[in-house]
Protein backbone atom coordinates (compact mmCIF):
# COMPACT_ATOMS: atom_id res chain seq x y z
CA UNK A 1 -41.12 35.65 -5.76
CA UNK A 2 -39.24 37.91 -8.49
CA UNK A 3 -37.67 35.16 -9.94
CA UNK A 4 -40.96 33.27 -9.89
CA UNK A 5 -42.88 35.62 -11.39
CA UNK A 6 -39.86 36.42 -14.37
CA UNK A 7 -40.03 32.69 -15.18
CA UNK A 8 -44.06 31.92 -14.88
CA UNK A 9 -44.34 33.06 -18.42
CA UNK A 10 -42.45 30.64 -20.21
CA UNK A 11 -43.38 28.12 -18.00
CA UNK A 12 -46.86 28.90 -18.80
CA UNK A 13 -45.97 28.55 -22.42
CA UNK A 14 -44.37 25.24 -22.21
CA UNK A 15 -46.77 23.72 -20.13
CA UNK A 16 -49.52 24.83 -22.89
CA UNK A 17 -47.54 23.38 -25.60
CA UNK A 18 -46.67 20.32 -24.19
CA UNK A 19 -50.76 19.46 -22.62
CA UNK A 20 -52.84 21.65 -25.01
CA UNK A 21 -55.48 19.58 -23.69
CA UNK A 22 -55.59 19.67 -20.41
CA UNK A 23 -58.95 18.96 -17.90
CA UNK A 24 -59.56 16.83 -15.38
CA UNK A 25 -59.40 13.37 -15.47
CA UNK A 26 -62.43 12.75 -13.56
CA UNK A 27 -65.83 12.12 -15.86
CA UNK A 28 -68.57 13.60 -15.13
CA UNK A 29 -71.36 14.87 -17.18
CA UNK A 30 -72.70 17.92 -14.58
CA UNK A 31 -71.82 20.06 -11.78
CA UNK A 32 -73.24 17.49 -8.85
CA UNK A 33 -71.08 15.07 -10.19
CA UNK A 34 -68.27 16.86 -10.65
CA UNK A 35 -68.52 17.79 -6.71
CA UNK A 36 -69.09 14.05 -5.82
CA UNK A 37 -66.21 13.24 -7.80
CA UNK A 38 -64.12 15.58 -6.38
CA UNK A 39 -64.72 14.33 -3.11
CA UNK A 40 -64.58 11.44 -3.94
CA UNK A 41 -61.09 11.70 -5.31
CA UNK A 42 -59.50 12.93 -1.78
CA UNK A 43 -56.44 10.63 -1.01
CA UNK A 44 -57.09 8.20 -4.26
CA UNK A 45 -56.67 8.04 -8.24
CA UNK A 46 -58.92 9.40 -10.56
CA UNK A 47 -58.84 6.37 -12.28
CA UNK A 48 -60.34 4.30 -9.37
CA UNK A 49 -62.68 7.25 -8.77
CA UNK A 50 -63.70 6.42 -12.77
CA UNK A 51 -64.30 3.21 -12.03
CA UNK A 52 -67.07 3.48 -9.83
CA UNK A 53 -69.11 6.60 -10.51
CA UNK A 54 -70.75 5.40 -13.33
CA UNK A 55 -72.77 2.80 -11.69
CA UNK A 56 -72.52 5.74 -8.14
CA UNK A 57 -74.30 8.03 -10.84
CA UNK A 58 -76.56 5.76 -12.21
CA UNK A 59 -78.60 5.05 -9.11
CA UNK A 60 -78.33 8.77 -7.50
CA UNK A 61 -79.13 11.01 -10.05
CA UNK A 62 -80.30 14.18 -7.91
CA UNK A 63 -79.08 16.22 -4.90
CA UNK A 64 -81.79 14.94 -3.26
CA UNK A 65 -81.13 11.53 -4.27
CA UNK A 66 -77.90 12.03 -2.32
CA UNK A 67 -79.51 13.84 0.53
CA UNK A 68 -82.17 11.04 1.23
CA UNK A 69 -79.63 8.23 1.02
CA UNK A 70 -79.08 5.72 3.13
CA UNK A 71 -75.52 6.03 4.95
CA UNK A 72 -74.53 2.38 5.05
CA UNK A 73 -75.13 1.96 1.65
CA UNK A 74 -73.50 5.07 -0.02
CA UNK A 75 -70.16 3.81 2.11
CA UNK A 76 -70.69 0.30 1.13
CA UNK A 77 -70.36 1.90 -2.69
CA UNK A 78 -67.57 4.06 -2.32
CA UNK A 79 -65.77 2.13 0.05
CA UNK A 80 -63.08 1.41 -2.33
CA UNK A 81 -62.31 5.28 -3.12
CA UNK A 82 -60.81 5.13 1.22
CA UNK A 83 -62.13 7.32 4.19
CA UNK A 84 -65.50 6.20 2.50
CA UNK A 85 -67.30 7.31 6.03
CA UNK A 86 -66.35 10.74 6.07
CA UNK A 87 -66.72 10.84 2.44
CA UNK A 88 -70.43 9.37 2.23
CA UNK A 89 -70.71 12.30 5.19
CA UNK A 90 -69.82 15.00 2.93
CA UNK A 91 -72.09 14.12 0.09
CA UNK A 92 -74.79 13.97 2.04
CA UNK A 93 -74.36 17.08 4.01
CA UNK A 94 -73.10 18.79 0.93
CA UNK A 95 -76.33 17.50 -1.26
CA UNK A 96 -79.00 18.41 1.62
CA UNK A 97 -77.31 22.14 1.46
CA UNK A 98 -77.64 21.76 -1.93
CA UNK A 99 -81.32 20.98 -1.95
CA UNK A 100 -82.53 23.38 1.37
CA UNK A 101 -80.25 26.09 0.13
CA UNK A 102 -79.87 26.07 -3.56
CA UNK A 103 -83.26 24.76 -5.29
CA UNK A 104 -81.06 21.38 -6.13
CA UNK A 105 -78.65 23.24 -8.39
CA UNK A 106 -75.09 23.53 -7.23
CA UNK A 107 -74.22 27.13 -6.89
CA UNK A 108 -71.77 28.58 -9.19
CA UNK A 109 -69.43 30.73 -6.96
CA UNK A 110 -66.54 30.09 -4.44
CA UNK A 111 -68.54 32.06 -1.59
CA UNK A 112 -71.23 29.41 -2.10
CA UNK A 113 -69.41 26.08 -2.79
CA UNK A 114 -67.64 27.13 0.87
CA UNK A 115 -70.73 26.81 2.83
CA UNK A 116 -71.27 23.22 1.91
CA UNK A 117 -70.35 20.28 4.16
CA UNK A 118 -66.95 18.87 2.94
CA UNK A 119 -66.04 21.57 0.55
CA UNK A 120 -62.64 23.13 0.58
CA UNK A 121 -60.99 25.56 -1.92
CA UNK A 122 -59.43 23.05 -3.41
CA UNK A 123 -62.77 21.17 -4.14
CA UNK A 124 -64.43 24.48 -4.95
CA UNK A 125 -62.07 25.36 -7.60
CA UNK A 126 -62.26 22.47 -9.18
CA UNK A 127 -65.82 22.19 -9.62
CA UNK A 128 -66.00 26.22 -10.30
CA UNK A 129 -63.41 25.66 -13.16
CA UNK A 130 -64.84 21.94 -14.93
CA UNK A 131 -68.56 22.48 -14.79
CA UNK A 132 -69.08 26.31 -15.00
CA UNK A 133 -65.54 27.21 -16.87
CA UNK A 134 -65.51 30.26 -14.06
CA UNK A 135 -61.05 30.64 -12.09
CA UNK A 136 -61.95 32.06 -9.25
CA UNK A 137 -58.81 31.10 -7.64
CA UNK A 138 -56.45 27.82 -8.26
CA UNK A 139 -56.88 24.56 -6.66
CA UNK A 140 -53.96 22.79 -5.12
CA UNK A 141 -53.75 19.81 -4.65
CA UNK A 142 -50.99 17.20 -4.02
CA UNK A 143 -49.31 17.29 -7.69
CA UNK A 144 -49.99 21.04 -7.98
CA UNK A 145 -48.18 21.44 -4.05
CA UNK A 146 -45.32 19.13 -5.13
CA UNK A 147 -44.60 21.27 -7.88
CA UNK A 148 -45.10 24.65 -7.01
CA UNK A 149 -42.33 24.00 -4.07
CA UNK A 150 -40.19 22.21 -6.81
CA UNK A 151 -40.71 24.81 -9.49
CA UNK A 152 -39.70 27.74 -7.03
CA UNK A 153 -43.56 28.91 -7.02
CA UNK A 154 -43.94 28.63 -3.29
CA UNK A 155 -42.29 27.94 -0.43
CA UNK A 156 -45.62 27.36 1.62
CA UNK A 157 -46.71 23.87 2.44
CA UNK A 158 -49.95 25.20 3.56
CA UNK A 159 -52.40 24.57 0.95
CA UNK A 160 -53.88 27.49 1.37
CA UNK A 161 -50.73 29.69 1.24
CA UNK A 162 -49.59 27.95 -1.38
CA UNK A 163 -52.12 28.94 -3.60
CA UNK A 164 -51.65 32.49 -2.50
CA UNK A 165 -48.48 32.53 -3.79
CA UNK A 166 -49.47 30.68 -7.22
CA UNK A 167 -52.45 33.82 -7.53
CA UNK A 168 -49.83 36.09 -7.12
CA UNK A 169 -47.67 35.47 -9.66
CA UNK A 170 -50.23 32.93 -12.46
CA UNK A 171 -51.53 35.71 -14.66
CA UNK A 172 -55.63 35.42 -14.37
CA UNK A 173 -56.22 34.33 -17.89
CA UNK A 174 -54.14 30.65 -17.00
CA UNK A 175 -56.17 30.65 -13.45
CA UNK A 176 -58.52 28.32 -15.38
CA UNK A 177 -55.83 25.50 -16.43
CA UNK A 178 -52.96 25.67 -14.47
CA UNK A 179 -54.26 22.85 -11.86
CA UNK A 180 -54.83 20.70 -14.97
CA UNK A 181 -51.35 21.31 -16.37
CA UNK A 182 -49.60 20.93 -13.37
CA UNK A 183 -51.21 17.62 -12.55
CA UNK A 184 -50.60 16.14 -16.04
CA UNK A 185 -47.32 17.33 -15.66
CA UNK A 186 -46.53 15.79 -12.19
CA UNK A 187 -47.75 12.51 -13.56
CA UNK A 188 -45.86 12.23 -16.70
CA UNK A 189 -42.43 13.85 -15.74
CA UNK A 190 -42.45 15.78 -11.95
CA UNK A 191 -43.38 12.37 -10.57
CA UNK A 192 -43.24 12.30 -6.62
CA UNK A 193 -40.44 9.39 -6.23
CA UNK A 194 -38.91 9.57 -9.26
CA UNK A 195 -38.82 12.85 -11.40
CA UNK A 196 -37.92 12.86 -14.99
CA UNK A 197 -35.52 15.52 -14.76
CA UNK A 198 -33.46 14.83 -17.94
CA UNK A 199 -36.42 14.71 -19.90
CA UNK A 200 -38.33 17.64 -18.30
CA UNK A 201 -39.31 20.43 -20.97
CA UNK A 202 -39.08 22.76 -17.71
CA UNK A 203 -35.71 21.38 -16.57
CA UNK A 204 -33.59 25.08 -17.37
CA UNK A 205 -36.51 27.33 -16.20
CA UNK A 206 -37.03 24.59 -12.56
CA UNK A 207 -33.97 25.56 -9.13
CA UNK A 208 -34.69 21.69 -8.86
CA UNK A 209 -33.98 20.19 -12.04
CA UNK A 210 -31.24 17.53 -11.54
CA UNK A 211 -30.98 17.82 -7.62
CA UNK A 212 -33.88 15.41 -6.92
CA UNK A 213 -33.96 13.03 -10.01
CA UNK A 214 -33.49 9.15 -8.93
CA UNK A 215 -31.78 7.26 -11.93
CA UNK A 216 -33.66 4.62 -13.93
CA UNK A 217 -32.81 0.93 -13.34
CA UNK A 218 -31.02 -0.58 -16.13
CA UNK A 219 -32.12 -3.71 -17.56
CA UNK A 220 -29.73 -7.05 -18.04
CA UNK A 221 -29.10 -5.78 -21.65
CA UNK A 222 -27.75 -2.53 -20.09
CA UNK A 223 -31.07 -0.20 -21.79
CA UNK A 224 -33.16 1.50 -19.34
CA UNK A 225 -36.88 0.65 -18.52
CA UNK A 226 -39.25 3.18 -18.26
CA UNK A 227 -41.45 2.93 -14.81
């Protein structure tokens, strides 16, 4: 962890260089649908997530709208996200906790967003920091595990302990968009099957860079193809 915390620093300041920008990729326009979103992202892209919430948004507008709806037809529209039954569980449970417990309004703290149906740290955290701009820890998730194991960050595989270790040694002020950076960065370079490494702007501060890098195919004219 000495070594991790020596080299978070200019990680940090790389990372903020290279996405100045960075913020979820799922749209949402308040904190209910931010935590639908989330949840609805579990094991699938943003981007097919995206595709569907606007018309998901357009016909439940409320917690309650959630809460009262029917089952079979909130799977039927998210069926395309996967695990769309224990999904459309979640949002209801979550939303009925939302509207018994909370006067509609999702609460605004980790303690809170941990009592509802479906909602793990890693959900919390990323509500927490895109609708209320509040860190109140970091959320992992899979780009922000892959990387924190390749980046000598953790050693955990443990959600849970991995973000330990990330708290322990992420400075509180980058709490906020560390997730954000780490996931922009696993999709651009760090990719899962085939990592950039020769192009990595982290590649002399990361134990990993060059051991795990799969080279490009060529093309017939002998130039390489970007995937």
């Amino acid at each position: 962890m000495e070594s991790a915390r020596k080299r978070i620093k200019p990680i940090l300041r790389i990372l903020r260089r290279v996405y100045p920008r960075s913020r979820t990729a799922l749209a949402f326009e308040n904190p209910l649908q931010i935590l639908v979103a989330t949840i609805l992202s579990a094991q699938c892209t943003d981007e097919r997530v995206n595709s569907l919430t606007p018309a998901l948004f357009k016909k439940y507008r409320t917690a309650a709208d959630f809460a009262s709806a029917d089952r079979a037809e909130l799977e039927a529209a998210i069926r395309p996200t996967g695990f769309f039954r224990n999904k459309a569980k979640s949002i209801i449970g979550a939303s009925g906790k939302i509207v018994a417990e909370f006067g509609g309004r999702v609460p605004g703290t980790m303690a809170e967003l941990l009592t509802l149906p479906g909602v793990a740290r890693k959900t919390a955290n990323i509500v927490l920091s895109s609708a209320f701009g509040r860190a109140e820890g970091i959320a992992v998730d899979v780009h922000v595990a892959r990387l924190a194991g390749r980046l000598g960050l953790s050693r955990e595989k443990v959600p849970e302990k991995i973000e330990r270790d990330l708290l322990a040694v992420v400075p509180r002020r980058d709490w906020l968009d560390f997730n954000f950076m780490l996931v922009n960065h696993g999709r651009a370079v760090c990719r899962a099957r085939k990592p950039l490494c020769s192009e990595c702007p982290l590649r002399a501060l990361c134990p990993s860079a060059g051991k795990i890098e799969t080279p490009r195919p060529k093309t017939s004219a002998g130039l390489r193809s970007r995937t």
